[in-house]
N, C-alpha and C. Protein backbone atom coordinates (compact mmCIF):
# COMPACT_ATOMS: atom_id res chain seq x y z
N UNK A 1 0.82 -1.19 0.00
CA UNK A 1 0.00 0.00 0.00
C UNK A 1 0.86 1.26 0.00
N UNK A 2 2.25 0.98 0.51
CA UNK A 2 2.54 2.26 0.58
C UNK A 2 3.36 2.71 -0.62
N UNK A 3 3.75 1.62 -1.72
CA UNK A 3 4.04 1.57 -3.22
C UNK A 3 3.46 2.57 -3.83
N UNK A 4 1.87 2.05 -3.44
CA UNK A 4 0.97 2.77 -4.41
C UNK A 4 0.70 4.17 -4.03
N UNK A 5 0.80 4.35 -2.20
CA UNK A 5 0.84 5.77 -2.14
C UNK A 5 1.98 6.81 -2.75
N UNK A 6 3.48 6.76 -2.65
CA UNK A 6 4.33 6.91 -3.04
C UNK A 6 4.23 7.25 -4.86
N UNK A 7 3.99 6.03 -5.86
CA UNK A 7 3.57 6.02 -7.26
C UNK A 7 2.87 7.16 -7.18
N UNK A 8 1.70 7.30 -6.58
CA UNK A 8 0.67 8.29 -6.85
C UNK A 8 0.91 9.90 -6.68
N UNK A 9 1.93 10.03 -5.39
CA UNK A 9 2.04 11.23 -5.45
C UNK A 9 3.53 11.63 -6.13
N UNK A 10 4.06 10.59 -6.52
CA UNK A 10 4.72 10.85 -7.67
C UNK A 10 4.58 11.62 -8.87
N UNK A 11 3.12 10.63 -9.60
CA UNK A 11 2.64 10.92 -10.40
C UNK A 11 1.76 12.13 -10.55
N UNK A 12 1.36 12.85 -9.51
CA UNK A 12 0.12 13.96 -9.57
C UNK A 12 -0.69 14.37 -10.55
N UNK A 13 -1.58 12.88 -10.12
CA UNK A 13 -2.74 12.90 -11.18
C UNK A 13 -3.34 14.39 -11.71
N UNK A 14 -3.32 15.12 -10.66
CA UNK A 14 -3.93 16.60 -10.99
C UNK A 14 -3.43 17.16 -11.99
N UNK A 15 -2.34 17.43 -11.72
CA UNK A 15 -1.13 17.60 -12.69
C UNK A 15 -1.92 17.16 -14.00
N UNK A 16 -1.46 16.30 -14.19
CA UNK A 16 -1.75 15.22 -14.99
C UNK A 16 -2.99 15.76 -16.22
N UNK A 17 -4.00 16.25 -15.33
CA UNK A 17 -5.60 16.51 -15.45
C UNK A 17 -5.34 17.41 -16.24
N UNK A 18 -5.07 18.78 -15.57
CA UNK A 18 -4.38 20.19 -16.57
C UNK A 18 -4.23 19.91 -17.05
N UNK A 19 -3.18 19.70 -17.41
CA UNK A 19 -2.12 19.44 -18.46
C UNK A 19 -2.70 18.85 -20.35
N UNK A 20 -3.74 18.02 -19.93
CA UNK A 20 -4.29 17.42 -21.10
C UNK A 20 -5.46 17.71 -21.98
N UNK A 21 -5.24 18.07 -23.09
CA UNK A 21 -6.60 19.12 -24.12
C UNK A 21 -6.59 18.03 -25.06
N UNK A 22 -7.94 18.02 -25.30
CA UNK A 22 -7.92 17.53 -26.88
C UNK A 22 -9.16 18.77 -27.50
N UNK A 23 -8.70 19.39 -28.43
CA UNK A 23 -9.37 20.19 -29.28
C UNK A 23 -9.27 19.79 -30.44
N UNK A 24 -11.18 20.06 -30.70
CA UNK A 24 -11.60 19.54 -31.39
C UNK A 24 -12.27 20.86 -32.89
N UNK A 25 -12.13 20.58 -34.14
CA UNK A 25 -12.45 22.01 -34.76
C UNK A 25 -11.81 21.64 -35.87
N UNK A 26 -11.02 22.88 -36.70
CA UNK A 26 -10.44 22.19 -37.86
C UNK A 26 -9.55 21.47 -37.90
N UNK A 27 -8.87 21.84 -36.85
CA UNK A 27 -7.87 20.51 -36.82
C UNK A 27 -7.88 20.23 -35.61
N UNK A 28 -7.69 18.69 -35.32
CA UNK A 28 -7.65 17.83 -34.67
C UNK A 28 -5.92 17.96 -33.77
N UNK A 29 -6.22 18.00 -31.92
CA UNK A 29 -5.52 18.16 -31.45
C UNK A 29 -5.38 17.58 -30.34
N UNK A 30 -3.96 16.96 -29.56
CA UNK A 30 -4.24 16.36 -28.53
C UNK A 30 -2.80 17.00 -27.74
N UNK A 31 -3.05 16.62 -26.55
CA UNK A 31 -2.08 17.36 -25.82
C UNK A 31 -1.84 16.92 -24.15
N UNK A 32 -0.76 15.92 -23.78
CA UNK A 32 -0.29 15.59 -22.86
C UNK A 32 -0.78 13.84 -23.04
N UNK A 33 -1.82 13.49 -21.91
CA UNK A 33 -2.21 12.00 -21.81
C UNK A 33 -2.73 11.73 -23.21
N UNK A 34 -3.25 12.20 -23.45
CA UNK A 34 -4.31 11.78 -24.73
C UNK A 34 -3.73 11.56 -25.79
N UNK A 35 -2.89 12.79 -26.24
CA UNK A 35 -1.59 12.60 -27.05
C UNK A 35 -0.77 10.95 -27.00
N UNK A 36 -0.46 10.42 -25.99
CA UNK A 36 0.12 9.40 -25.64
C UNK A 36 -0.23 8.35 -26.20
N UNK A 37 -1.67 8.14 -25.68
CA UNK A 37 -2.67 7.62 -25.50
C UNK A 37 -2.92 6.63 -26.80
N UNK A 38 -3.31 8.07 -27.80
CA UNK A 38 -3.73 7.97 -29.23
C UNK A 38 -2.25 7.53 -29.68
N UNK A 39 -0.98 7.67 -29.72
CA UNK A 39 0.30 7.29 -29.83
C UNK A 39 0.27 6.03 -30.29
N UNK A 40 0.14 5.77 -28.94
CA UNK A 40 0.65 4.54 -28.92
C UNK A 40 -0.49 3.28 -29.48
N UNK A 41 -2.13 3.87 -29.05
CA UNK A 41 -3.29 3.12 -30.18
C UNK A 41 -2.47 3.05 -31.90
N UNK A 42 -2.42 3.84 -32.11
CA UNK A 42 -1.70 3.91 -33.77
C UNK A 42 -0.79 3.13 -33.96
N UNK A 43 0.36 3.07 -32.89
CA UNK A 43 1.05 1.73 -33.07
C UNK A 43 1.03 0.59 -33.18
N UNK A 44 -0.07 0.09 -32.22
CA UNK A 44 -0.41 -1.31 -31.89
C UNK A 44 -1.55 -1.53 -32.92
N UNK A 45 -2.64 -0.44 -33.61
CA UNK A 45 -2.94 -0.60 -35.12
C UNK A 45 -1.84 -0.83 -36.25
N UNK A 46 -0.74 -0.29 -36.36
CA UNK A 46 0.18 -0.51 -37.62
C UNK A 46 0.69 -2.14 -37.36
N UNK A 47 0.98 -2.56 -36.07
CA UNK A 47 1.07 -3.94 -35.61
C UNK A 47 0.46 -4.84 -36.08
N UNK A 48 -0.90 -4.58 -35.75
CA UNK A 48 -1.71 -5.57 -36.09
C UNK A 48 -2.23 -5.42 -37.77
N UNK A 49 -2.02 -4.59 -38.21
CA UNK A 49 -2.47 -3.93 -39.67
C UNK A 49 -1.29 -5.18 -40.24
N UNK A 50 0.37 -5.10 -40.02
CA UNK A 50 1.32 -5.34 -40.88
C UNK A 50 1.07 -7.20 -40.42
N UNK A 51 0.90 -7.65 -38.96
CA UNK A 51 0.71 -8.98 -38.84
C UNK A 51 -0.82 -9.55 -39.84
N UNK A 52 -1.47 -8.84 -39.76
CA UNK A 52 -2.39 -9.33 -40.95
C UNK A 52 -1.95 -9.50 -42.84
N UNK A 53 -1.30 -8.66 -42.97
CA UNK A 53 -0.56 -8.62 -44.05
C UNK A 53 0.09 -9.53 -44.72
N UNK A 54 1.21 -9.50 -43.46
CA UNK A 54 2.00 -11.48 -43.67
C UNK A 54 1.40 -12.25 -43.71
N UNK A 55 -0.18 -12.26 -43.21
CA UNK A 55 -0.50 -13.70 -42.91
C UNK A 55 -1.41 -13.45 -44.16
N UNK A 56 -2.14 -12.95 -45.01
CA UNK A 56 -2.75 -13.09 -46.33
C UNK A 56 -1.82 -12.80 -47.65
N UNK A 57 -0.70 -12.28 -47.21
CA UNK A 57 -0.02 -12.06 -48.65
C UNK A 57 0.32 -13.39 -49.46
N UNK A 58 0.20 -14.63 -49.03
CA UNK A 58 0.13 -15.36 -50.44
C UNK A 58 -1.03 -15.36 -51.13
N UNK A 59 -2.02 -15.06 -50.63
CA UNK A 59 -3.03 -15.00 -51.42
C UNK A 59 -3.47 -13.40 -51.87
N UNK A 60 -2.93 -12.40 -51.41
CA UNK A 60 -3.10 -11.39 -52.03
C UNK A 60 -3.26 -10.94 -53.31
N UNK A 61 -2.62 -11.38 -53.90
CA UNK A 61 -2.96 -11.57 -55.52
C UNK A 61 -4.07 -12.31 -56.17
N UNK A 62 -4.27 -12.99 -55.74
CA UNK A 62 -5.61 -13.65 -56.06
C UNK A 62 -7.00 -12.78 -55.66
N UNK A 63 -6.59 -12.35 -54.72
CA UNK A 63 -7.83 -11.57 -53.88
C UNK A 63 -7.77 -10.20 -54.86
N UNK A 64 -6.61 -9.87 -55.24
CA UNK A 64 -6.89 -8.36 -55.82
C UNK A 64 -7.19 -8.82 -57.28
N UNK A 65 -6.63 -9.76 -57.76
CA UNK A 65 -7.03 -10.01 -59.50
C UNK A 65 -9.19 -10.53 -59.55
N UNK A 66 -9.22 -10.88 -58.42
CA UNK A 66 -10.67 -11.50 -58.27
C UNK A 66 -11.49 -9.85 -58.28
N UNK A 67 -11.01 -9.12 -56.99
CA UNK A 67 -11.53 -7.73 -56.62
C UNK A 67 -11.86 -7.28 -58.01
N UNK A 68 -11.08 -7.21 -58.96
CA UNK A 68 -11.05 -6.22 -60.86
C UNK A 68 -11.96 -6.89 -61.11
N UNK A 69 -12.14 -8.09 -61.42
CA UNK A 69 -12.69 -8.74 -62.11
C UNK A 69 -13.87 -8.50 -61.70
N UNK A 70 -14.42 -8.33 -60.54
CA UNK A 70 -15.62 -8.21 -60.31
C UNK A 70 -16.31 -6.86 -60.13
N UNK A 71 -15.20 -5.60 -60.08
CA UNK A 71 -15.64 -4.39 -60.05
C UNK A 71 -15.88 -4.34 -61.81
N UNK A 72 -15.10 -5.07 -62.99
CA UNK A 72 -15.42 -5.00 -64.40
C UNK A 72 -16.11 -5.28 -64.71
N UNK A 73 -16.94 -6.70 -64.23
CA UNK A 73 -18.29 -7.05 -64.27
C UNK A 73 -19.28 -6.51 -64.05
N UNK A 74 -19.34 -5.62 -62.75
CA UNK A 74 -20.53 -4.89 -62.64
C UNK A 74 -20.20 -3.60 -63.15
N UNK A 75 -19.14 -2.91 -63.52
CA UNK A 75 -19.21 -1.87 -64.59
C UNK A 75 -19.76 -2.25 -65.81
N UNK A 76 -19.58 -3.40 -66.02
CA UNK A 76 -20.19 -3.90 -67.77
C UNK A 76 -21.41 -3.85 -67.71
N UNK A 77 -21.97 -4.59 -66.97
CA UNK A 77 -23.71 -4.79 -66.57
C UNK A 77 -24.13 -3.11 -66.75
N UNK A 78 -23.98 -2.48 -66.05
CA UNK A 78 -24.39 -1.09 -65.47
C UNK A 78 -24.40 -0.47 -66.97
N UNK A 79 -23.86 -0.44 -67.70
CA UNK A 79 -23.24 0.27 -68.87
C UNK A 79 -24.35 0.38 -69.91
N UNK A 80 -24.68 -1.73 -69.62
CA UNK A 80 -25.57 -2.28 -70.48
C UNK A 80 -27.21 -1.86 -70.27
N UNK A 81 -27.15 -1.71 -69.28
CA UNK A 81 -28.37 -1.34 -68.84
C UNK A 81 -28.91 -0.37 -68.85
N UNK A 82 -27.87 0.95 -68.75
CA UNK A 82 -28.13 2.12 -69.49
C UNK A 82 -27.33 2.70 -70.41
N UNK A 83 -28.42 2.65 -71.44
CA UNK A 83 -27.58 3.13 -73.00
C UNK A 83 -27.90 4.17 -73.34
């Protein structure tokens, strides 16, 4: 218990509190925790973004030559249908 008292007034959550804006408007802003926060979310998205990657890229090509083929198909139809 007395770890956690110690950590805490280490840390001064209050502090802490101030310190952190996110404004919102034309542009998008973050500032102190939140900043962090969102940081490090983006990372552990590019993580999991690039481990998905490896694990479908042998078939990636197949999946994107299939994707044309079927966006050409229904461009053809559509075309046909109105003349």
């Amino acid at each position: 218990m007395d770890f956690a008292r110690r950590l805490s007034s280490m840390l001064d959550s209050e502090a802490l509190a101030r310190g952190s804006r996110i404004r919102l408007g034309k542009d998008v802003r973050f500032v102190g925790v939140p900043a962090i926060l969102i940081g490090v979310a983006c990372i552990v998205a590019a993580a999991g973004a690039m481990a998905v990657l490896k694990k479908v890229a042998p078939i990636l090509p197949d999946t994107l030559r299939e994707a044309r083929e079927l966006w050409r198909t229904i461009r053809v139809d559509r075309r046909e249908l109105n003349p």
